[in-house]
C-alpha atoms as a PDB file:
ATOM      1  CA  UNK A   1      72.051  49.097  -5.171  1.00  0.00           C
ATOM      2  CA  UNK A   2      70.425  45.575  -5.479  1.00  0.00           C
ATOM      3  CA  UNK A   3      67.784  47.250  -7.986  1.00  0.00           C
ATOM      4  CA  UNK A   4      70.563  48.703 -10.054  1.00  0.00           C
ATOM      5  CA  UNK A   5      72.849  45.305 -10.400  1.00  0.00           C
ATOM      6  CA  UNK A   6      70.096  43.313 -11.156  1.00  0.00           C
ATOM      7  CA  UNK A   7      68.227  45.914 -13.448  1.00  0.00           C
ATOM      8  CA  UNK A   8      72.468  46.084 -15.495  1.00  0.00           C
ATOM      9  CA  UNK A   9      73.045  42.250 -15.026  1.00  0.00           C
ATOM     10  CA  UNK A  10      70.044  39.860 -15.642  1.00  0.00           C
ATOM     11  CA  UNK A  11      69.266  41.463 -18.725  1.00  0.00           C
ATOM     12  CA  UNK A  12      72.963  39.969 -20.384  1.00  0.00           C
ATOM     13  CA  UNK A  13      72.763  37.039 -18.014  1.00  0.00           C
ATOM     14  CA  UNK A  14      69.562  36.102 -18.879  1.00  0.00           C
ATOM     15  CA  UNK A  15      67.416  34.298 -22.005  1.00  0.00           C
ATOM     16  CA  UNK A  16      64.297  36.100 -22.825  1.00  0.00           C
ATOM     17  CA  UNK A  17      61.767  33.561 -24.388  1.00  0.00           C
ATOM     18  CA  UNK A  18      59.590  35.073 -27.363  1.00  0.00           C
ATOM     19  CA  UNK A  19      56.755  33.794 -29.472  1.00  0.00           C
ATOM     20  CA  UNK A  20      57.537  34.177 -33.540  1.00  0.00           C
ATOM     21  CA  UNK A  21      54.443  35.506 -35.711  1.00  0.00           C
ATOM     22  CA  UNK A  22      54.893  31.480 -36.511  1.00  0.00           C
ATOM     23  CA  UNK A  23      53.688  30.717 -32.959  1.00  0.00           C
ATOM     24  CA  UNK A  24      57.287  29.249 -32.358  1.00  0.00           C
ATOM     25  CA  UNK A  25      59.244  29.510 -29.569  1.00  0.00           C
ATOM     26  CA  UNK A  26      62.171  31.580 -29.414  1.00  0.00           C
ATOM     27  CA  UNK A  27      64.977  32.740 -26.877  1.00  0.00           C
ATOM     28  CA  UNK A  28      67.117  35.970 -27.174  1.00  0.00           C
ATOM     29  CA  UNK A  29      70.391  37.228 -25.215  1.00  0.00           C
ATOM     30  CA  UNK A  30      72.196  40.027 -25.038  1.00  0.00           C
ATOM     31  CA  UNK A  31      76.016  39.548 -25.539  1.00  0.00           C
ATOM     32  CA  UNK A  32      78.099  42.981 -25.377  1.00  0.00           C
ATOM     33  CA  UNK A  33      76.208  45.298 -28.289  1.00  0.00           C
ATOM     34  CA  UNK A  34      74.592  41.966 -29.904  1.00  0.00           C
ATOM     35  CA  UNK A  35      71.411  40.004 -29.516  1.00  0.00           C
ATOM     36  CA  UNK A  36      71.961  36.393 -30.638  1.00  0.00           C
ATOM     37  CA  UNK A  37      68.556  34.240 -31.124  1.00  0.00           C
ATOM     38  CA  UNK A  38      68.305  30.837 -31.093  1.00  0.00           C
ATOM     39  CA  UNK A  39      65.845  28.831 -32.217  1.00  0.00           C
ATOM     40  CA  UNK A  40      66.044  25.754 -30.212  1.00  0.00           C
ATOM     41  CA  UNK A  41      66.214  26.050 -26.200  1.00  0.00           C
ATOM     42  CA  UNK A  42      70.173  26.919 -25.209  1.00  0.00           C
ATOM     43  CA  UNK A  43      72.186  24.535 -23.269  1.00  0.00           C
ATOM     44  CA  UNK A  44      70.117  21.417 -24.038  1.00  0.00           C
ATOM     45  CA  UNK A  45      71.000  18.414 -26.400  1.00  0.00           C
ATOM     46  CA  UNK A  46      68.973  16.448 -28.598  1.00  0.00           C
ATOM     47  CA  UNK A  47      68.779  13.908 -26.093  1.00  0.00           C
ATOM     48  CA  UNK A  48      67.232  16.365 -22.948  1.00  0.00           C
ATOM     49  CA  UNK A  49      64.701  17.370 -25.845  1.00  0.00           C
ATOM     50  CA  UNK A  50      63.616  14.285 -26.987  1.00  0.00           C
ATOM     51  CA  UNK A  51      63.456  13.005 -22.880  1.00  0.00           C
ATOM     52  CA  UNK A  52      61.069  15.773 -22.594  1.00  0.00           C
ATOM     53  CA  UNK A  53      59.284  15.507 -25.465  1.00  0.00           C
ATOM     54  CA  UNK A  54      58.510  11.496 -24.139  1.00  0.00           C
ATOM     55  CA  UNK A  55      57.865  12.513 -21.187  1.00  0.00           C
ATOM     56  CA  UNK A  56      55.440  15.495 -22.207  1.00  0.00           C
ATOM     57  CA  UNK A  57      52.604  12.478 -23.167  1.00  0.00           C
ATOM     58  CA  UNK A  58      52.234  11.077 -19.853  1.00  0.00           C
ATOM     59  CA  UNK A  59      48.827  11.557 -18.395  1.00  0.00           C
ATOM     60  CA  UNK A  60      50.281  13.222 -14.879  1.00  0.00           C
ATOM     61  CA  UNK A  61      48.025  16.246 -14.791  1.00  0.00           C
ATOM     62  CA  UNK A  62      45.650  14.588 -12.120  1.00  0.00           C
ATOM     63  CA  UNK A  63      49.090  14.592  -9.689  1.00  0.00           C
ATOM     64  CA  UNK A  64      49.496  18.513 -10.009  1.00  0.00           C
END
């Protein structure tokens, strides 16, 4: 029963991320028969992305 709700529900819950032939970043989901695509990452504002993208150049691989 689990394996069949989550096998029917993640898949239009869910964002797939995909790599374009570009080597861009991508993410899909299903919505009733549609796929809708979007090109930036859903649910985040310019702000969140340019936070991360600052945030992305600090050295803190040595703390991982």
């Amino acid at each position: 029963m689990v394996e069949r709700t989550f096998a029917t529900r993640v898949p239009e819950d869910a964002y797939e991320v995909h790599l374009s032939p570009q080597n861009q970043l991508y993410w899909s989901v299903r919505s009733g028969d549609r796929v809708l695509t979007y090109s930036k990452e859903p649910g985040t504002s310019f702000w969140r992305r340019a936070a991360v993208r600052l945030l992305s150049f600090l050295p803190i691989d040595s703390f991982l």
